[in-house]
Protein backbone atom coordinates (compact mmCIF):
# COMPACT_ATOMS: atom_id res chain seq x y z
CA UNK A 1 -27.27 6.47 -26.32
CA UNK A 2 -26.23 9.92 -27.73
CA UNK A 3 -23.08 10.06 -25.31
CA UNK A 4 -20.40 8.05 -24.68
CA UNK A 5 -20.36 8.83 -21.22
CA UNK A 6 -23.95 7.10 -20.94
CA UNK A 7 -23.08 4.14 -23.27
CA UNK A 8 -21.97 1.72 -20.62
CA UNK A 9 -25.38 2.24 -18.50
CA UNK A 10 -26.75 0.40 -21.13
CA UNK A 11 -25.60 -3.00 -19.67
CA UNK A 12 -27.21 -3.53 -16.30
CA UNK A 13 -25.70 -5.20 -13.43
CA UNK A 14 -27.41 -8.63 -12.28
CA UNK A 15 -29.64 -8.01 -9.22
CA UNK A 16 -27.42 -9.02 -5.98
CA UNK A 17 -28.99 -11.50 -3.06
CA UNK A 18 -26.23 -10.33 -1.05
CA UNK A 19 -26.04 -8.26 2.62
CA UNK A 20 -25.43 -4.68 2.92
CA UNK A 21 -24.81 -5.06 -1.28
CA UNK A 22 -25.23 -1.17 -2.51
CA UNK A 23 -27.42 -2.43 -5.77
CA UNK A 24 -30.32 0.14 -4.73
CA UNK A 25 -28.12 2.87 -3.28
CA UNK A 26 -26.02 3.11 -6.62
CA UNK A 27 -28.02 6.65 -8.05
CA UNK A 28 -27.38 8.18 -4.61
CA UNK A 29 -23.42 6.81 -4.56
CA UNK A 30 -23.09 8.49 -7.84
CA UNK A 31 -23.71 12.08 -6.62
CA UNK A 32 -20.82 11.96 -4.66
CA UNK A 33 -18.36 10.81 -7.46
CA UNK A 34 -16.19 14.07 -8.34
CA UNK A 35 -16.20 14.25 -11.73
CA UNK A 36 -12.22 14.45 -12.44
CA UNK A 37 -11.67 11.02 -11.16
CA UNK A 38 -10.57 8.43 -13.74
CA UNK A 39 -8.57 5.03 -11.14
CA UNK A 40 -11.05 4.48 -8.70
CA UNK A 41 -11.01 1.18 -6.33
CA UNK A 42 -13.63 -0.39 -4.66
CA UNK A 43 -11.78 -1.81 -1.81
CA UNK A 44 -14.69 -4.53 -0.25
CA UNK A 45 -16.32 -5.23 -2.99
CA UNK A 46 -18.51 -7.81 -2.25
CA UNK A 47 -21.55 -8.25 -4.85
CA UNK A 48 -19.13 -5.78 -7.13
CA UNK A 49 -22.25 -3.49 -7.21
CA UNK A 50 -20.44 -0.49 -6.97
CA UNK A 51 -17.15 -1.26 -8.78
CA UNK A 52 -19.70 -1.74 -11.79
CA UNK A 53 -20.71 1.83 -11.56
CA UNK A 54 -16.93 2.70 -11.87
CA UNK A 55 -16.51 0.61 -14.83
CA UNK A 56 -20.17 2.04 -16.23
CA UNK A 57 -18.76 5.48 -15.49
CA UNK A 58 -15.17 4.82 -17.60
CA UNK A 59 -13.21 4.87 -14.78
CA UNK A 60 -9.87 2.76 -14.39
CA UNK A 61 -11.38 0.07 -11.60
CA UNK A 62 -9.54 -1.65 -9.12
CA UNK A 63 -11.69 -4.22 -7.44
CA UNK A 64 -11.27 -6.38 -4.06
CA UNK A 65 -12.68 -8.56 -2.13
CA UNK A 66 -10.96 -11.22 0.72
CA UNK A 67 -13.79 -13.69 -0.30
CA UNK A 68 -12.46 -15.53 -3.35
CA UNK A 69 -16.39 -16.14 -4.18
CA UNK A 70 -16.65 -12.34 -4.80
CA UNK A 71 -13.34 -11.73 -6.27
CA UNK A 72 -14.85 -14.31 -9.33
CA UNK A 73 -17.68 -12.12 -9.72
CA UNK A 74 -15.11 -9.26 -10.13
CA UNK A 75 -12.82 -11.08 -12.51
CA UNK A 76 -16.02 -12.39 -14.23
CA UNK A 77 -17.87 -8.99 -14.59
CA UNK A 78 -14.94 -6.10 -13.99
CA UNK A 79 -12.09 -7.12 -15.44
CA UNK A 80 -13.23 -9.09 -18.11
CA UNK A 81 -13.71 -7.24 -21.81
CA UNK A 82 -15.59 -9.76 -23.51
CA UNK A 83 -15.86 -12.87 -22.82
CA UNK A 84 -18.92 -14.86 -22.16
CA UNK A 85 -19.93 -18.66 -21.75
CA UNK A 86 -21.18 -19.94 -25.23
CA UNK A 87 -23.63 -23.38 -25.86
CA UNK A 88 -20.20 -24.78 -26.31
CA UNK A 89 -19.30 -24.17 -22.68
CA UNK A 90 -22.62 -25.09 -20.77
CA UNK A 91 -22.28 -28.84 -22.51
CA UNK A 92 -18.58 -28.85 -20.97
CA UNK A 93 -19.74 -27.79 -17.84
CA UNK A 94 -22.75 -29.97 -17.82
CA UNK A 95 -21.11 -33.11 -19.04
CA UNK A 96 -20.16 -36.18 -16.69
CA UNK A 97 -17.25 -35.57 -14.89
CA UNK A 98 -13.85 -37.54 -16.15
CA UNK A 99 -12.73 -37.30 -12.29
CA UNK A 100 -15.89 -37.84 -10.52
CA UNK A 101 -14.19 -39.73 -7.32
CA UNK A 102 -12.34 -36.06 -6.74
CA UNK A 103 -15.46 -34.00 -6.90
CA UNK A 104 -17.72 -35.04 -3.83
CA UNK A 105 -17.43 -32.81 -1.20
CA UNK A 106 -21.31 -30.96 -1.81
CA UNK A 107 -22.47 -34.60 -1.76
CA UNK A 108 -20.33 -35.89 1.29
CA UNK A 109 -20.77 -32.61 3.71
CA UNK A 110 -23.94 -30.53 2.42
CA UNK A 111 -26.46 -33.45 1.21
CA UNK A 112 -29.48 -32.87 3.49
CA UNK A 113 -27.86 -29.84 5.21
CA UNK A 114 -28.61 -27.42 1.77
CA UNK A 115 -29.77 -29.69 -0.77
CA UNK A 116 -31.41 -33.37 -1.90
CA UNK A 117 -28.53 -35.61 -3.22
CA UNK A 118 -29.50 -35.12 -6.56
CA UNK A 119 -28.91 -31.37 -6.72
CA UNK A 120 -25.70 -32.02 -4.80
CA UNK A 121 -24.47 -34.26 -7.44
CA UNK A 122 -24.96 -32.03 -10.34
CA UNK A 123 -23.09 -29.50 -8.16
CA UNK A 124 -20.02 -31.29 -7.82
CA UNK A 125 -20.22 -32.74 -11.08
CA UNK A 126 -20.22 -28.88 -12.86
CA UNK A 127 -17.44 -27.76 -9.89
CA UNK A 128 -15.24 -30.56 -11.64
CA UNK A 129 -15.54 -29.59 -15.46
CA UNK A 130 -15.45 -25.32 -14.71
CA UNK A 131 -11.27 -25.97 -14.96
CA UNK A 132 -11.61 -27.55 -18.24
CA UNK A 133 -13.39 -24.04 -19.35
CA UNK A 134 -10.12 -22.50 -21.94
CA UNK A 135 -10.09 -19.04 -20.55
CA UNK A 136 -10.19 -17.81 -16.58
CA UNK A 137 -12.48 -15.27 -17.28
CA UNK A 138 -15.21 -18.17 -18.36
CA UNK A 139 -14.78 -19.81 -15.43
CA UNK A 140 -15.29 -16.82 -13.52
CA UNK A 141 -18.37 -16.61 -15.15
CA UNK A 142 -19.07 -20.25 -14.13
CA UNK A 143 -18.24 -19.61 -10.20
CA UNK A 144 -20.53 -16.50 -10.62
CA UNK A 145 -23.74 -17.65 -12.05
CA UNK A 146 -23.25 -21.46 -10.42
CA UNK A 147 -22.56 -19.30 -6.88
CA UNK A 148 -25.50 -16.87 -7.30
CA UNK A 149 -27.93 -19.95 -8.57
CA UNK A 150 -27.08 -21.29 -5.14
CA UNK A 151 -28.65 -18.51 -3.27
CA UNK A 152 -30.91 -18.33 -5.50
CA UNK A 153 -32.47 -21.43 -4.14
CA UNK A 154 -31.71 -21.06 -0.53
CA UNK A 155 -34.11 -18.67 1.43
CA UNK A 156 -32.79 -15.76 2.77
CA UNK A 157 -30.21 -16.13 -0.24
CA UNK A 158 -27.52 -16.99 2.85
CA UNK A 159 -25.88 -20.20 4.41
CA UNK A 160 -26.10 -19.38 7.78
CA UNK A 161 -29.13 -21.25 9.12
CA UNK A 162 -30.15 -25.09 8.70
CA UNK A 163 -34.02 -24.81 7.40
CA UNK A 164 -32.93 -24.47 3.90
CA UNK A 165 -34.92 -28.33 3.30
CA UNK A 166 -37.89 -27.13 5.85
CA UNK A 167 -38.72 -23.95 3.94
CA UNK A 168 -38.25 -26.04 0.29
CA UNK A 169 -41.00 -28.26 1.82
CA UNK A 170 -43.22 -25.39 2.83
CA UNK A 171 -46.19 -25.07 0.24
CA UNK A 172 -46.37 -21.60 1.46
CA UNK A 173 -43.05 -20.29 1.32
CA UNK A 174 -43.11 -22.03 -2.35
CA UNK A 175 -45.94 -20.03 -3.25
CA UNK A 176 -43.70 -16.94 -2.63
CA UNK A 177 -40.56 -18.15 -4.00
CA UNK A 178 -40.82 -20.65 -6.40
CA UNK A 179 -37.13 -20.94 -6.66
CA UNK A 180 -37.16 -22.82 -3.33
CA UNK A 181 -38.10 -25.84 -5.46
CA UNK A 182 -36.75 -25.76 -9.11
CA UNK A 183 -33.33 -27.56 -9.62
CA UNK A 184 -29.99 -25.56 -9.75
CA UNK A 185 -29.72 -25.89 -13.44
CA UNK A 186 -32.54 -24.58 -14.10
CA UNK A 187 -32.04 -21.66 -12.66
CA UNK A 188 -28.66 -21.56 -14.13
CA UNK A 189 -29.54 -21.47 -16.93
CA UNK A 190 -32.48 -18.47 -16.42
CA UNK A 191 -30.11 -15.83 -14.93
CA UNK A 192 -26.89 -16.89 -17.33
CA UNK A 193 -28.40 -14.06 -20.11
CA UNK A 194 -28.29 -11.37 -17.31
CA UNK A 195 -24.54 -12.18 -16.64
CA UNK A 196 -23.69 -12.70 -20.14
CA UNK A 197 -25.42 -9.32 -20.86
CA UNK A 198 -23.43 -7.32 -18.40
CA UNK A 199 -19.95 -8.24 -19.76
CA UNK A 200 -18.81 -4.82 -21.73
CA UNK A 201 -15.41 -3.14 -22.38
CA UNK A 202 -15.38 0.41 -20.85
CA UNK A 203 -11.62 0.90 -22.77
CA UNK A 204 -9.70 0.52 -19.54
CA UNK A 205 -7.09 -1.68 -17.75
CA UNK A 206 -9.44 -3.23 -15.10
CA UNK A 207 -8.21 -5.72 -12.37
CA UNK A 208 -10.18 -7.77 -9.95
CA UNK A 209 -8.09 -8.86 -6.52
CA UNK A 210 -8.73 -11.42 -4.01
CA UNK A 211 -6.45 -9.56 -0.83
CA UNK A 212 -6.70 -8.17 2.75
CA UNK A 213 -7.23 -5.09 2.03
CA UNK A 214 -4.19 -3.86 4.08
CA UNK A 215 -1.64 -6.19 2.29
CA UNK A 216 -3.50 -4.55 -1.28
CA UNK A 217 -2.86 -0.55 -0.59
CA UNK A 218 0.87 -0.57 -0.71
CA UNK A 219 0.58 -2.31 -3.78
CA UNK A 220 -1.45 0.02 -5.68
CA UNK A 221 -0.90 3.97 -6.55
CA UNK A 222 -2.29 6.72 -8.73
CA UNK A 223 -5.64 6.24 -7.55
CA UNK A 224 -8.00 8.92 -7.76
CA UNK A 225 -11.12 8.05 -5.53
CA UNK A 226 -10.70 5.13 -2.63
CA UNK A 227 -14.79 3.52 -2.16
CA UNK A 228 -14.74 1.70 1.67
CA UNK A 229 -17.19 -0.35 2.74
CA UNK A 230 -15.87 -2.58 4.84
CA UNK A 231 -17.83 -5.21 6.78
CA UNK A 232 -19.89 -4.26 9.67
CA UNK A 233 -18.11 -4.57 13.10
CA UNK A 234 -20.29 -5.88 16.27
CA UNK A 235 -22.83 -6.81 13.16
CA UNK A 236 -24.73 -9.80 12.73
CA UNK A 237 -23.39 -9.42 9.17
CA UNK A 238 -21.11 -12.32 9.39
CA UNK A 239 -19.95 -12.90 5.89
CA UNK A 240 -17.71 -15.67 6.32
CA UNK A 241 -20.22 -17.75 7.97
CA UNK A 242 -23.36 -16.34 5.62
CA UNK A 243 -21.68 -17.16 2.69
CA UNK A 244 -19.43 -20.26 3.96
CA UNK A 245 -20.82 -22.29 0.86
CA UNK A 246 -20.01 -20.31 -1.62
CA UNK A 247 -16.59 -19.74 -0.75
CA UNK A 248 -16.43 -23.66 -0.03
CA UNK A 249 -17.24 -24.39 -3.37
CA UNK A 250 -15.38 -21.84 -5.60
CA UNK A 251 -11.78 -22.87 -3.28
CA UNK A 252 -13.19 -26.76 -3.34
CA UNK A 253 -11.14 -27.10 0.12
CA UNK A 254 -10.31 -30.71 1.19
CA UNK A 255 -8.26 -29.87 4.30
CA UNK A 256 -10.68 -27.96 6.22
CA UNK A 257 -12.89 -29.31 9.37
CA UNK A 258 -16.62 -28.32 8.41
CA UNK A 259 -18.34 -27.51 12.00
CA UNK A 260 -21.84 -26.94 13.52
CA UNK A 261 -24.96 -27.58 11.72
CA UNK A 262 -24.74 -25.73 8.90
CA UNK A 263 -20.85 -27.13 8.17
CA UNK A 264 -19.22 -23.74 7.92
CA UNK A 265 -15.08 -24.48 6.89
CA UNK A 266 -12.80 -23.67 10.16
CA UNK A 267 -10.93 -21.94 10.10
């Protein structure tokens, strides 16, 4: 690049699965950026699309998110300077689990719902080494890719319907998305370059938060340009339910009831 303003659009973000995410709309986004902002804060950040493009353009960036799913994506690929999951880390992650008998919950609740037993298994067996990973921002990275192999797999990239093992079964829908098939590692381990690849330093101070919103803003000052895009009221855009899983398996919750067929946590 022959400017440092376009140095950081070197690292590209890793393609979202995610509703209403602003991946494609991120040229268009940028026109309306003033140019003497420098704190900017994405306040619903969701796939952290669009707090990238603050980072890529050098600003200070606050992101947020009341999913703590999404808030690991922002701590994994906003805050973070550096850091990135080595060899070292994937055999951690991948080894058998010390503490097995505490890591069961994909096997006990979502075996047959979302996934064969098998795939389940390796799933809670990785969930119990990521807090053995030395540094928070690795294990943000973990949550991330693990989280975004999940839907990945699952058509529709979403948890909120219950033919996840029909369409797997489907040699036509296979044909079209091969994924529907191939074991989680796997694609783990395709898509962990792309995150990898996207972790930069753009200089600044950046923070990640998981908050309402509304408990966030008194907390916060000197910022220059506020980005809201908050969820879609009267939607079917139900984020909580669409994403139930992933937000299941990054908190690991053992004291919620898991309802209807597709075991969404209540409340």
């Amino acid at each position: 690049m022959l400017f440092k303003e376009d140095k950081n659009f070197g690292f590209q973000f890793p393609e979202p699965q995610y509703l209403g995410a602003k991946h494609t709309h991120l040229a268009w986004i940028k026109k309306f950026i003033p140019r003497n902002v420098t704190t900017a804060l994405d306040a619903f950040s969701g796939s952290q699309s669009v707090a990238f493009l603050f980072k890529q353009m050098w600003f200070t960036t606050f992101s947020n998110d009341f999913l703590n799913f999404n808030n690991q994506i922002g701590l994994a690929l906003i805050e973070n300077k550096e850091v990135k999951l080595t060899k070292e880390d994937i055999k951690l992650l991948y080894q058998p689990a010390a503490n097995k008998t505490d890591f069961e919950l994909m096997e006990n609740t979502f075996t047959n719902v979302f996934f064969e037993k098998k795939e389940a298994e390796f799933l809670d067996n990785f969930r119990a080494n990521i807090p053995l990973l030395d540094n928070t921002f690795k294990q943000a990275l973990a949550y991330t890719i693990i989280n975004r192999s999940m839907t990945r797999k699952i058509t529709m990239g979403h948890f909120g319907h219950t033919q996840a093992l029909v369409y797997a079964s489907d040699p036509e829908r296979i044909k079209r998305n091969r994924s529907l098939i191939r074991p989680i590692k796997e694609i783990f381990e395709e898509i962990l370059p792309k995150y990898n690849n996207a972790v930069f330093d753009n200089e600044k101070e950046n923070r990640s938060f998981n908050k309402n919103i509304l408990d966030l803003l008194p907390t916060i000052d000197n910022i220059d340009l506020a980005y809201f895009d908050p969820p879609y009221c009267d939607s079917h855009a139900d984020y909580q339910g669409f994403y139930h899983l992933l937000e299941t398996y990054t908190e690991y919750w053992k004291d919620k009831e898991f309802i209807n067929g597709i075991k969404r946590y209540e409340p």
